[in-house]
C-alpha atoms as a PDB file:
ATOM      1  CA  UNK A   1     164.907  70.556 165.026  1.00  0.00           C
ATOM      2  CA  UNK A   2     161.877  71.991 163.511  1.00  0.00           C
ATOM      3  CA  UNK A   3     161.436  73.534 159.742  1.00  0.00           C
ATOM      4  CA  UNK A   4     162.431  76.257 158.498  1.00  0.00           C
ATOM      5  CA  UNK A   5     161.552  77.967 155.541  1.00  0.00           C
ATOM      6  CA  UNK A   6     163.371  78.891 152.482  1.00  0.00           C
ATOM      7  CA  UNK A   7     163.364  82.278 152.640  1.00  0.00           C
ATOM      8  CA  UNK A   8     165.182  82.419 155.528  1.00  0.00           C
ATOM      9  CA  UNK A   9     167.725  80.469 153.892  1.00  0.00           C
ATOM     10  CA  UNK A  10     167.891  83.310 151.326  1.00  0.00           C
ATOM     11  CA  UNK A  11     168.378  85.532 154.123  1.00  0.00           C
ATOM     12  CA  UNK A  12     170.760  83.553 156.014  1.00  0.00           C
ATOM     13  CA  UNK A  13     172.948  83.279 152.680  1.00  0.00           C
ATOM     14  CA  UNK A  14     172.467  87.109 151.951  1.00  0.00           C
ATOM     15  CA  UNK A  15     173.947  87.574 155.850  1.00  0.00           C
ATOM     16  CA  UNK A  16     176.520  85.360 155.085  1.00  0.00           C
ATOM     17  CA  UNK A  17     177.303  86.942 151.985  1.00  0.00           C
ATOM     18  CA  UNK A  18     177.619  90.742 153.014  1.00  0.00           C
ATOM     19  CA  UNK A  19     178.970  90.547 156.341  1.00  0.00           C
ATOM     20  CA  UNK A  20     176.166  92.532 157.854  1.00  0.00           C
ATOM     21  CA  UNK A  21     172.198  92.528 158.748  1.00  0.00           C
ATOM     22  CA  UNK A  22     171.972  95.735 157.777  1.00  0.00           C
ATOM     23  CA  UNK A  23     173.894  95.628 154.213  1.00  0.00           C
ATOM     24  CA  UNK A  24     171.682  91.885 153.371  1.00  0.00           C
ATOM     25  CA  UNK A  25     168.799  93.768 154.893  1.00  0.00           C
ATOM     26  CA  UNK A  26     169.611  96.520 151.837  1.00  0.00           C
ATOM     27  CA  UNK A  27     169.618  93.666 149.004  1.00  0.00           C
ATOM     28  CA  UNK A  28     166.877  91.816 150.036  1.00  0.00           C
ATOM     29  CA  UNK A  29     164.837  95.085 150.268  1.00  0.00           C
ATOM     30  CA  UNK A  30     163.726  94.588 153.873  1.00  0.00           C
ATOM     31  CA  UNK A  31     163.941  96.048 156.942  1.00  0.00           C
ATOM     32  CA  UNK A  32     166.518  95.372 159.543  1.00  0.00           C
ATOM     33  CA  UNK A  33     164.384  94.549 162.219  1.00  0.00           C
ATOM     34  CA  UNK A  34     162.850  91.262 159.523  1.00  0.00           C
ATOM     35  CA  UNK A  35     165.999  89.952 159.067  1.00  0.00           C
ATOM     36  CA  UNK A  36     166.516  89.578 162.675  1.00  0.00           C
ATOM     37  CA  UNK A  37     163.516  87.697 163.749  1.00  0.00           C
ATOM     38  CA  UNK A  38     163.932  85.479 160.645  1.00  0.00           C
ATOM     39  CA  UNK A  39     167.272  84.811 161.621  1.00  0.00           C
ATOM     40  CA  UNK A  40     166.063  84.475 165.375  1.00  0.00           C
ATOM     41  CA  UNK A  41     163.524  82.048 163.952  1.00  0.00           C
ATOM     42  CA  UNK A  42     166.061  79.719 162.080  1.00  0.00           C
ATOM     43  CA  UNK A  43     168.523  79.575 164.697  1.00  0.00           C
ATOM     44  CA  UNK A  44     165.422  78.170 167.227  1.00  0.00           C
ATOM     45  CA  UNK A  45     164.415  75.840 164.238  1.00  0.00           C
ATOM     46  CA  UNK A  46     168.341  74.359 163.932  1.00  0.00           C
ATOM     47  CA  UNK A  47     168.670  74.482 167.791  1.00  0.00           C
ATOM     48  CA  UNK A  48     172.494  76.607 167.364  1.00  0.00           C
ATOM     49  CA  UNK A  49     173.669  79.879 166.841  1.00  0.00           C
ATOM     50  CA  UNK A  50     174.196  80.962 163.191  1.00  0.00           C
ATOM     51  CA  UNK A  51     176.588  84.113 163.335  1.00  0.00           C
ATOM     52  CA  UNK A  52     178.477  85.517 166.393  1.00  0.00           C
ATOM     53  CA  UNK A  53     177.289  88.869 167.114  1.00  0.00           C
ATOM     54  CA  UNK A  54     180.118  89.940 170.171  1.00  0.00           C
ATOM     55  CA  UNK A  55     181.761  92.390 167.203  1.00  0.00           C
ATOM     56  CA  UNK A  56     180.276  94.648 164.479  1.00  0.00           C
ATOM     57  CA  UNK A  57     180.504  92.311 161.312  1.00  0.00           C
ATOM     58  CA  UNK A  58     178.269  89.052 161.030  1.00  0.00           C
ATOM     59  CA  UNK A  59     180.617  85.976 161.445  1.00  0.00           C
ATOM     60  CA  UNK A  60     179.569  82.817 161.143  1.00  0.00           C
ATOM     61  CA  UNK A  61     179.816  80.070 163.935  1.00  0.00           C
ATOM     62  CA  UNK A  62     181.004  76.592 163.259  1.00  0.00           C
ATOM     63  CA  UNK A  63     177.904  75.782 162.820  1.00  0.00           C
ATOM     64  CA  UNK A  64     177.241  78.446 160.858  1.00  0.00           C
ATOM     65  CA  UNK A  65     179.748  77.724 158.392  1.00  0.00           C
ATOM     66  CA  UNK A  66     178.464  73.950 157.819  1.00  0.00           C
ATOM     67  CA  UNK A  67     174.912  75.143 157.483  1.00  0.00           C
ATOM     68  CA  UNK A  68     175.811  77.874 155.077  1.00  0.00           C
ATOM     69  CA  UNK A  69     177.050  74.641 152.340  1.00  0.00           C
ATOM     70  CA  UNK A  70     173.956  72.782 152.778  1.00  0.00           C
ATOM     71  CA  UNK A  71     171.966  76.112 152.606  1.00  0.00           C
ATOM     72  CA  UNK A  72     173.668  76.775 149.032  1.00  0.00           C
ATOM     73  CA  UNK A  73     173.282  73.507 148.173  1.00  0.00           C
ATOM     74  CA  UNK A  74     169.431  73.703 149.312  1.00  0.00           C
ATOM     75  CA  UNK A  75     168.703  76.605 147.325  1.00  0.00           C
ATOM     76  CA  UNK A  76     170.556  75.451 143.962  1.00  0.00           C
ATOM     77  CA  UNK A  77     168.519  72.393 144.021  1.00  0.00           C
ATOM     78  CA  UNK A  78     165.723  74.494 144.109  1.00  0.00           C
ATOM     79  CA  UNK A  79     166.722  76.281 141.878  1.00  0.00           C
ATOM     80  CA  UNK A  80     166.917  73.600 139.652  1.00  0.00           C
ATOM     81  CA  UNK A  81     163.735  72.017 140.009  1.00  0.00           C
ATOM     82  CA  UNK A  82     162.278  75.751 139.160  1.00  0.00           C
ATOM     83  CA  UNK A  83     164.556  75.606 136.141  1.00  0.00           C
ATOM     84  CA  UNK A  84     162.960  72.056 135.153  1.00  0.00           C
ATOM     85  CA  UNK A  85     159.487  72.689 135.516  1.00  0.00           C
ATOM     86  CA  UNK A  86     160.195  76.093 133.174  1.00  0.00           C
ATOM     87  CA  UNK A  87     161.257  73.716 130.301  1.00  0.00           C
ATOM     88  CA  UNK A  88     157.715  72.109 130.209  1.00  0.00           C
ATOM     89  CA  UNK A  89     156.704  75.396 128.644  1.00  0.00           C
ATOM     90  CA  UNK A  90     158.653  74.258 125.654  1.00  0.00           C
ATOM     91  CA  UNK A  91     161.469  77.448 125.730  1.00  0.00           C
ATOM     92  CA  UNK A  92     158.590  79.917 126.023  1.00  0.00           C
ATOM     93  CA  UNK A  93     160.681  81.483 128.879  1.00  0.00           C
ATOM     94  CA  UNK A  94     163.373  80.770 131.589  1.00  0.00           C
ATOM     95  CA  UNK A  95     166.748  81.490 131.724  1.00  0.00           C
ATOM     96  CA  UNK A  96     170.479  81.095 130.427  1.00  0.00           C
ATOM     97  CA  UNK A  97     173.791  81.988 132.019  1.00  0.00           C
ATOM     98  CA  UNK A  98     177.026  81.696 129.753  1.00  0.00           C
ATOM     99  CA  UNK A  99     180.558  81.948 131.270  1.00  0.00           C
ATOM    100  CA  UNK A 100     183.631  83.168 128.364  1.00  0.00           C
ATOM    101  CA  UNK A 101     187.151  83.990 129.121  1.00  0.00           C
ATOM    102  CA  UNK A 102     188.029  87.437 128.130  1.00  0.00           C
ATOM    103  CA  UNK A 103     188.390  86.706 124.177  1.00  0.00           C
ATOM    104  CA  UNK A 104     185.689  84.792 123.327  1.00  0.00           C
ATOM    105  CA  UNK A 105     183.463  86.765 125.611  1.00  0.00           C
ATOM    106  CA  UNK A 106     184.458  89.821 123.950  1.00  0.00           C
ATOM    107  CA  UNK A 107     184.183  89.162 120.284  1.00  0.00           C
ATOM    108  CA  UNK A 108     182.497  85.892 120.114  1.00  0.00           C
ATOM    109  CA  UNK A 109     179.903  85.161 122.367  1.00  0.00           C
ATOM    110  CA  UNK A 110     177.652  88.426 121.574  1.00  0.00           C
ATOM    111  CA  UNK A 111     176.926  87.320 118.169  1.00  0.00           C
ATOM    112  CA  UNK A 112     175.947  84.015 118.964  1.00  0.00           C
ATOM    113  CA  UNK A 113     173.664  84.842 121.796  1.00  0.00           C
ATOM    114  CA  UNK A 114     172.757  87.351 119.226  1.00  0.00           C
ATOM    115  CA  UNK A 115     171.582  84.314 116.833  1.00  0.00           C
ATOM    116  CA  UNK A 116     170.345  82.531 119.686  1.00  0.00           C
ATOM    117  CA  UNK A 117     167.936  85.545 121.172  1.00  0.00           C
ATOM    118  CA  UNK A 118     166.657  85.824 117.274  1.00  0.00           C
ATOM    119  CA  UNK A 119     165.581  81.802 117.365  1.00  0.00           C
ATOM    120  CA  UNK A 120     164.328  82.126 121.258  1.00  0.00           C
ATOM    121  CA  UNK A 121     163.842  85.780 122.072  1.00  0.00           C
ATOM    122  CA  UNK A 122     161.778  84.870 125.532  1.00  0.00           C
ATOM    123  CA  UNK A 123     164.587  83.518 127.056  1.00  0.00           C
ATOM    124  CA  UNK A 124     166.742  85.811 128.840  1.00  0.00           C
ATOM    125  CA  UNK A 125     170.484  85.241 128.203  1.00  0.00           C
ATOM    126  CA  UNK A 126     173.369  86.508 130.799  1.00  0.00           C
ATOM    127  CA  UNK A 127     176.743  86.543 129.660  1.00  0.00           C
ATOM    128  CA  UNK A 128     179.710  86.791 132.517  1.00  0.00           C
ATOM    129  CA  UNK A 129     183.108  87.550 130.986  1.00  0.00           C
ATOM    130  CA  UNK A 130     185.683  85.903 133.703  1.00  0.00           C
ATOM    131  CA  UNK A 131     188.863  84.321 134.137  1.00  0.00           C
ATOM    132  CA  UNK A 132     189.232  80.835 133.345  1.00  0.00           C
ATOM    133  CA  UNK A 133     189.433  80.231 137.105  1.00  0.00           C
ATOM    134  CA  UNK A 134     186.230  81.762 137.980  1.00  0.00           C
ATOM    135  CA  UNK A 135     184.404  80.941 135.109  1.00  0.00           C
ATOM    136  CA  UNK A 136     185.275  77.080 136.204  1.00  0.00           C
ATOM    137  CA  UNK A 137     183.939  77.275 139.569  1.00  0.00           C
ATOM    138  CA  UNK A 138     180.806  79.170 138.327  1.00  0.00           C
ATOM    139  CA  UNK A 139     179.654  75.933 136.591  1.00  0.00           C
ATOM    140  CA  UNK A 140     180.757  73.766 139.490  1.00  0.00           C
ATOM    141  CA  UNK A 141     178.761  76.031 141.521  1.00  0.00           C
ATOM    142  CA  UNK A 142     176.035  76.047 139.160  1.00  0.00           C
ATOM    143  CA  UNK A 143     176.285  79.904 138.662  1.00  0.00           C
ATOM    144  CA  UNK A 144     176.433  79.266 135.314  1.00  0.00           C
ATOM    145  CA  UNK A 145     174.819  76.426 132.975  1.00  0.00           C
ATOM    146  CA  UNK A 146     177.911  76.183 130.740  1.00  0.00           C
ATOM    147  CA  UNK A 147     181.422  77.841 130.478  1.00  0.00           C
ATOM    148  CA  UNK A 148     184.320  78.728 127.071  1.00  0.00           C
ATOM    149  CA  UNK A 149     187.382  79.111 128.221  1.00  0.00           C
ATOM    150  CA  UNK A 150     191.161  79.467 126.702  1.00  0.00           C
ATOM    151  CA  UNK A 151     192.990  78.466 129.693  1.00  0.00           C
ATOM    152  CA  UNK A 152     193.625  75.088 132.230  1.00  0.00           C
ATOM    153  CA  UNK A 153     190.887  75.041 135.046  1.00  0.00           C
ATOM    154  CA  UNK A 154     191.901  74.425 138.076  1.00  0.00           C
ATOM    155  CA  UNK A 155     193.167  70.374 138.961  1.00  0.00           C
ATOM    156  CA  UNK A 156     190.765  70.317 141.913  1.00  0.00           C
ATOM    157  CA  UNK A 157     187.798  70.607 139.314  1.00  0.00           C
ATOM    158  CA  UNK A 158     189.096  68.120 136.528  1.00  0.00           C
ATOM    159  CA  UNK A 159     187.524  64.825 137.995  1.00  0.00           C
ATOM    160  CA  UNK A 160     184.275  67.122 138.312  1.00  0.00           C
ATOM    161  CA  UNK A 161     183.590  68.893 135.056  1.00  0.00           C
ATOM    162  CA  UNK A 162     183.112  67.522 131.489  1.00  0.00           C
ATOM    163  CA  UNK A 163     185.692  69.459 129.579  1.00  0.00           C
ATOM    164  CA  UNK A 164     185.494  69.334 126.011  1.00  0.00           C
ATOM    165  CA  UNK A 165     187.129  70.397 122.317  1.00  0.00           C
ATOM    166  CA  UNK A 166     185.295  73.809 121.629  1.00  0.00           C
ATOM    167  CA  UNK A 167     187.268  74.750 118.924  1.00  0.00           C
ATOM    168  CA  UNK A 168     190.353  76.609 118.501  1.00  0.00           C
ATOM    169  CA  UNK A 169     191.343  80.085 118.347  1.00  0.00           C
ATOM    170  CA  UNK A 170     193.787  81.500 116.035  1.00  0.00           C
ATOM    171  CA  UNK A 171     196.356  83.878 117.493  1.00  0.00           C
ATOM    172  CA  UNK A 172     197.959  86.660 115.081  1.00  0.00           C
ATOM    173  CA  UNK A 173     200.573  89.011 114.780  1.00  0.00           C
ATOM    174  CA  UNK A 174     199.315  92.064 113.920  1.00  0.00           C
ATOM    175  CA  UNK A 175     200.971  95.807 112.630  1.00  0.00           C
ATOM    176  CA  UNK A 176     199.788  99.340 112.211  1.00  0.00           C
ATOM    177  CA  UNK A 177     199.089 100.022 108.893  1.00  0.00           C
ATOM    178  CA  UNK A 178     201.689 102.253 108.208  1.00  0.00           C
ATOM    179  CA  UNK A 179     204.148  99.811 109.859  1.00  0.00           C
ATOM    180  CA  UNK A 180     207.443  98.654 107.248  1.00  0.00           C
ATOM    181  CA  UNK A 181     206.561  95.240 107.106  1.00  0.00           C
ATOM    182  CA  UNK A 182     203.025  96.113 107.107  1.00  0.00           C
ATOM    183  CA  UNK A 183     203.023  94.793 103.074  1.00  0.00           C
ATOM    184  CA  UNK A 184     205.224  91.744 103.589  1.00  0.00           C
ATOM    185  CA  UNK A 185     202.991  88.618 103.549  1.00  0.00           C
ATOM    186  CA  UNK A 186     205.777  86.223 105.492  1.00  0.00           C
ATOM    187  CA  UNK A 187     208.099  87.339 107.771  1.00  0.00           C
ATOM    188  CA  UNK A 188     211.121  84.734 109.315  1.00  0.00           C
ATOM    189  CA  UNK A 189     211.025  83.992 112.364  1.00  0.00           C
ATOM    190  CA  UNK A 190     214.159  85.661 113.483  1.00  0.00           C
ATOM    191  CA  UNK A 191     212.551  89.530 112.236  1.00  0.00           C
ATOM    192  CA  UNK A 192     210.679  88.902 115.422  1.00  0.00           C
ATOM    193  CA  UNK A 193     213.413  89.419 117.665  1.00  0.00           C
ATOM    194  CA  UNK A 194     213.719  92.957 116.231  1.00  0.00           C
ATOM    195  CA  UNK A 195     209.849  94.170 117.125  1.00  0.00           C
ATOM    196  CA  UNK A 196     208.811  96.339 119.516  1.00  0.00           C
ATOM    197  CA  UNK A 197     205.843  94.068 121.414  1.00  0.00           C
ATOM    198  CA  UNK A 198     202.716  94.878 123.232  1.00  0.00           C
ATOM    199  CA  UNK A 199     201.760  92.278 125.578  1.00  0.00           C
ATOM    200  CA  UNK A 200     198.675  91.337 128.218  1.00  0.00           C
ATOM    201  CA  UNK A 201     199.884  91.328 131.727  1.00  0.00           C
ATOM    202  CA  UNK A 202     202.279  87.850 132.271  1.00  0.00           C
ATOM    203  CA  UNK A 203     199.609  86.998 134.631  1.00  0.00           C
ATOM    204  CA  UNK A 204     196.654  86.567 132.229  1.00  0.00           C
ATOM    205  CA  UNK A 205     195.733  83.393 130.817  1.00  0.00           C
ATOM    206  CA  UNK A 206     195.918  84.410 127.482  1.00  0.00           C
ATOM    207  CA  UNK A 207     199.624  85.639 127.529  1.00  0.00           C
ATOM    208  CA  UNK A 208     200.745  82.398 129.708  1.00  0.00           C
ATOM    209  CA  UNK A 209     198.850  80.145 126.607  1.00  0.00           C
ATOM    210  CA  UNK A 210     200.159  82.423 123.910  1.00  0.00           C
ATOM    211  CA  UNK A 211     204.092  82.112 124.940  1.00  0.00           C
ATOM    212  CA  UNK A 212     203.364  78.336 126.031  1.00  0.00           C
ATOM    213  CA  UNK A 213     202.600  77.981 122.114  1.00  0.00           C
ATOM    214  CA  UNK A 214     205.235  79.865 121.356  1.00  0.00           C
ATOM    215  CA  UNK A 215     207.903  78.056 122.685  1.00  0.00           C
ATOM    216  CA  UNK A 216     206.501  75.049 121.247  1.00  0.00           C
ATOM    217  CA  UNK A 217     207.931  76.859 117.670  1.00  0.00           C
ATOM    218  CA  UNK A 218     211.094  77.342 119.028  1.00  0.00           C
ATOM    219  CA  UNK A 219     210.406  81.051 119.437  1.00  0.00           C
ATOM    220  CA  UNK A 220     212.302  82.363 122.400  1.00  0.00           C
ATOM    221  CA  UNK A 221     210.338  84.217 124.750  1.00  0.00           C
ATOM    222  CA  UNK A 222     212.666  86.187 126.884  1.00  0.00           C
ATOM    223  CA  UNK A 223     214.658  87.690 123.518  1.00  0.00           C
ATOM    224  CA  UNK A 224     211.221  89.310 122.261  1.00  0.00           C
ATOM    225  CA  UNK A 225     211.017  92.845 123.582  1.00  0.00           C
ATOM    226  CA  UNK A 226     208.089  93.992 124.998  1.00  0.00           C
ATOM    227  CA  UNK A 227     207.875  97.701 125.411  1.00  0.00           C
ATOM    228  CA  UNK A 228     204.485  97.593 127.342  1.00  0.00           C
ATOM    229  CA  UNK A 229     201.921  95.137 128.885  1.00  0.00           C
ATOM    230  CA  UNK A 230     197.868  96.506 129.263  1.00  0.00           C
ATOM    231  CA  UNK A 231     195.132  95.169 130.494  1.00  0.00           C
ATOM    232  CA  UNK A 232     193.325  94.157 127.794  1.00  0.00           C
ATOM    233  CA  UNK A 233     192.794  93.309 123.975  1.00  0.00           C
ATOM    234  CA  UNK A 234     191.147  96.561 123.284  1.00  0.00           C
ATOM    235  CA  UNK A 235     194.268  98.661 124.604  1.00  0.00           C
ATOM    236  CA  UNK A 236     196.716  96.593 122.789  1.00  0.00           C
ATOM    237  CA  UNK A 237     194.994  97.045 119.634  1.00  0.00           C
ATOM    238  CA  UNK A 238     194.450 100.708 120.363  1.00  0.00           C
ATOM    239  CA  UNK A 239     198.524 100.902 120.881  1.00  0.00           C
ATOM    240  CA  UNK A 240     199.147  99.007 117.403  1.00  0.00           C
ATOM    241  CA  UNK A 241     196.841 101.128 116.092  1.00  0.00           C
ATOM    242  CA  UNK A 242     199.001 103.931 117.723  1.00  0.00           C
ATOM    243  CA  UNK A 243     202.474 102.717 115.858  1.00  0.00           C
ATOM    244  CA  UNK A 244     203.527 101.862 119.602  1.00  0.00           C
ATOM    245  CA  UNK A 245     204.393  98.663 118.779  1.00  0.00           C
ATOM    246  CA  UNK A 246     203.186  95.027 117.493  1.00  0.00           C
ATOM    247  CA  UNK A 247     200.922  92.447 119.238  1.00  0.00           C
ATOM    248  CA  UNK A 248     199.984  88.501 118.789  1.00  0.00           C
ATOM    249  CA  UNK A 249     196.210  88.609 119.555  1.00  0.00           C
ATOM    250  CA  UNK A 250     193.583  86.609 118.707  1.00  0.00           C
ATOM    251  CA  UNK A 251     192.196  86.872 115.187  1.00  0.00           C
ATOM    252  CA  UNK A 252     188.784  87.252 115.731  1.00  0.00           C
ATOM    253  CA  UNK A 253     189.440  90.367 117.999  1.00  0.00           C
ATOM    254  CA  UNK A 254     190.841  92.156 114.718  1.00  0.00           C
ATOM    255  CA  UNK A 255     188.257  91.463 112.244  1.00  0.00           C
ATOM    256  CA  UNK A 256     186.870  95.053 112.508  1.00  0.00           C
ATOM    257  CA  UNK A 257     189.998  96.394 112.376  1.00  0.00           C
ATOM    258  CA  UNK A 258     191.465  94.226 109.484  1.00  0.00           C
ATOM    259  CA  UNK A 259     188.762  95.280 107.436  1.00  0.00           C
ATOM    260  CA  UNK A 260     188.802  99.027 108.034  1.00  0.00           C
ATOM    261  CA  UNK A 261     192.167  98.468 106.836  1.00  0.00           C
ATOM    262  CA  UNK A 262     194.109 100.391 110.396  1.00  0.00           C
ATOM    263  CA  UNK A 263     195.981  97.179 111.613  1.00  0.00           C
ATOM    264  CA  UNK A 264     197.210  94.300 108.716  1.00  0.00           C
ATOM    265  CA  UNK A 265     198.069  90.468 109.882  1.00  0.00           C
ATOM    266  CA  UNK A 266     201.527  89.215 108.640  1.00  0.00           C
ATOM    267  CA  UNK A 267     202.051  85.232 108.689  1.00  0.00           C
ATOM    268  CA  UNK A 268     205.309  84.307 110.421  1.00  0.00           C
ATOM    269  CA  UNK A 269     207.344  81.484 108.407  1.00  0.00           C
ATOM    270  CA  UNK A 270     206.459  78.150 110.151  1.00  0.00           C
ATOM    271  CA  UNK A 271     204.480  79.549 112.853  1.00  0.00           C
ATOM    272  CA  UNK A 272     200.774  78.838 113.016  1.00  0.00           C
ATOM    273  CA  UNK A 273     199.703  79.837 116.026  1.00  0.00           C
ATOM    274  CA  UNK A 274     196.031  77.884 117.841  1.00  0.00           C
ATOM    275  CA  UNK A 275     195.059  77.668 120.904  1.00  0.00           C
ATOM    276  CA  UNK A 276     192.269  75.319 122.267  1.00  0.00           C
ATOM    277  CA  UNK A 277     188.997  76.112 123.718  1.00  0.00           C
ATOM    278  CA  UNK A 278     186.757  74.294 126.394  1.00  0.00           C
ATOM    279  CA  UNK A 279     183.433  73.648 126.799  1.00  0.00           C
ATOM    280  CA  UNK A 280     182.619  73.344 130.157  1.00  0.00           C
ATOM    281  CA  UNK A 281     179.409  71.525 131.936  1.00  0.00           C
ATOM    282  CA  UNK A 282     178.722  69.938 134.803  1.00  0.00           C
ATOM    283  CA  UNK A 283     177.545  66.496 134.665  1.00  0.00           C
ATOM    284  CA  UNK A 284     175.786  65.765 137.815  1.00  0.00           C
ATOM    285  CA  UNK A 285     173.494  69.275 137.187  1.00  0.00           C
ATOM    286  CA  UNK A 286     170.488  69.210 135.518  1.00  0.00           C
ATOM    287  CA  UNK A 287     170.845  70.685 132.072  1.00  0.00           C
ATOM    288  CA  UNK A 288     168.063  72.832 131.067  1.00  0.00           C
ATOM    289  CA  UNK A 289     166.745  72.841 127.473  1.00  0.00           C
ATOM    290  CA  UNK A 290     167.417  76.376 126.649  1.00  0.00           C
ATOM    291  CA  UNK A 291     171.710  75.144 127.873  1.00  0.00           C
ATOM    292  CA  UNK A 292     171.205  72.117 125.887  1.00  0.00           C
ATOM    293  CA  UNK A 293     169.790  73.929 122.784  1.00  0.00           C
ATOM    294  CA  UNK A 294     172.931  76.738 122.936  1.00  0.00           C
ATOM    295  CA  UNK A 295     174.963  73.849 122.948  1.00  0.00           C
ATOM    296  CA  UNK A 296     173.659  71.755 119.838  1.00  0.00           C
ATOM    297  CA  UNK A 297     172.238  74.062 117.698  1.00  0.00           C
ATOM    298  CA  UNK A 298     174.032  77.385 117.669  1.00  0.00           C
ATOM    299  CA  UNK A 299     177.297  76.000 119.827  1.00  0.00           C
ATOM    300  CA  UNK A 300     177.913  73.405 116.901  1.00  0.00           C
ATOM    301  CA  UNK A 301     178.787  75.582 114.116  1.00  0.00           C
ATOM    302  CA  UNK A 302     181.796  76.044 115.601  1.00  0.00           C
ATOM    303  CA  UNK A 303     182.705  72.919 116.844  1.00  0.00           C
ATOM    304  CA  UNK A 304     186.737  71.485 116.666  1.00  0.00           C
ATOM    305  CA  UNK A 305     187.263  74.619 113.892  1.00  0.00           C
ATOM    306  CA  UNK A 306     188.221  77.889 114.031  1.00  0.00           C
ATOM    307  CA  UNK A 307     186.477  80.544 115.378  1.00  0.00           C
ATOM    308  CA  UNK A 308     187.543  82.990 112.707  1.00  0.00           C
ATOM    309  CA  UNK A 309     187.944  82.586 108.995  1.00  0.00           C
ATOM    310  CA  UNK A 310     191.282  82.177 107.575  1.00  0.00           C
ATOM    311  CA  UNK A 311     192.775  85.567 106.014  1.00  0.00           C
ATOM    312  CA  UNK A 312     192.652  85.864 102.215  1.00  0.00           C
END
């Protein structure tokens, strides 16, 4: 076996990634006929075949499929070491990749990247708004340097992440102002049973937390009626706002709308509903400084409290 280099790695991956010469060709920004003899070139350097080319899509041999893991893990490693020598230039540039599940991505996260940008504006900040599975695996992966998330990750990553006590967001039930129990501070329990609900879909992670909690209080999920189930928070709040029905949504997605005085909160009697949060890293990645410093210094205001104030 002799060397290869590591941009045909990157172009082996691309391959890989597309299904095609021509399509990795188009988002590497080089012709078709390069990408060929590079490939042509790393398949004499390994001494096999990379991709079976009897049909119209690039698929991967056996050994194709083994190199492509060590060619990831090649290339994050590189990554890496790019990402480490950056940091000697004392946060004077590199990068920062944040993972959030849908909430916290939404209503949180901007403002403290916001704070973050102000303290270390040459460092460029991406924030990916996932599900909790995918936002998981990004930071096993090393897509991303560190992950928030609402829900359970997946068992098979347990053992490999460090998961810890973010904080915890509050979940509310929310009206339309012009709603008859839109005054009433408490409501019992048992009113609930006569709303009309709005829901996420039952497949979310936030609706599978939120009546988890619920039944923890004794609340009785199948008796509440829910009229409709959307996509997201900004639909259900749009339909409260609407007089379509009520919703349980996080607080901190309703500040806005709390102030401008279109939805109002009302307490339930006995019911304080919190879900957790997770910060998740991966221990056996490097940590850059610019991860480390989102962490400790803007990270740590909220940490183990709320992410929204209490209501007056």
């Amino acid at each position: 076996m002799s060397s290869f280099s590591l941009d045909q790695l990157k172009i082996f991956r691309a391959i890989a990634q597309q299904g095609s010469f021509k399509r990795a060709a188009d988002s590497l920004y080089i012709s078709q006929p390069a990408v060929s003899l590079q490939i042509q070139n790393l398949e004499a350097a390994v001494g096999i075949p990379l991709f079976n080319r009897s049909g119209r899509k690039a698929e991967l041999t056996e050994g194709g499929r083994i190199f492509l893991e060590y060619c990831g893990r090649i290339l994050e490693l590189c990554d890496e070491s790019y990402r480490a020598l950056t940091d000697l230039e004392d946060l004077k540039g590199g990068s920062l990749v944040i993972g959030a599940s849908q909430t916290t991505g939404t209503y949180v996260m901007p403002r403290l990247i916001g704070e973050f940008h102000r303290r270390y504006p040459e460092i460029a900040v991406q924030l990916r708004v996932l599900s909790t599975r995918r936002a998981a695996y990004g930071v096993a992966e090393g897509k991303l340097d560190l992950s928030i998330i609402g829900g359970e990750i997946p068992n098979e990553l347990v053992g490999r992440l460090r998961i810890e006590l973010y904080a915890e967001d509050e979940l509310a039930l929310v009206v339309p102002a012009q709603h008859a129990l839109a005054n009433c501070e408490v409501i019992d329990k048992e009113i609930l049973y006569t709303m009309r609900f709005i829901a996420l879909d039952p497949e979310s992670t936030t609706r599978r937390v939120l009546d988890e909690v619920l039944r923890r209080f004794n609340i009785d999920v199948s008796r509440l009626n829910i009229e409709m189930e959307l996509s997201s928070i900004e639909a259900i709040k749009a339909a409260v706002q609407a007089d379509l029905g009520v919703a349980f949504v996080s607080a901190t997605a309703i500040e806005k709308e709390i102030h401008l005085g279109v939805l109002r909160r009302i307490q339930v009697s006995g019911l304080t509903l919190r879900r957790p949060l997770s910060l998740l890293t991966d221990p056996q990645r490097y940590e850059s400084r610019a991860a480390k410093v989102f962490r400790e210094q803007i990270l740590a205001n909220y940490a183990n409290g709320l992410l929204s104030p209490q209501p007056n």
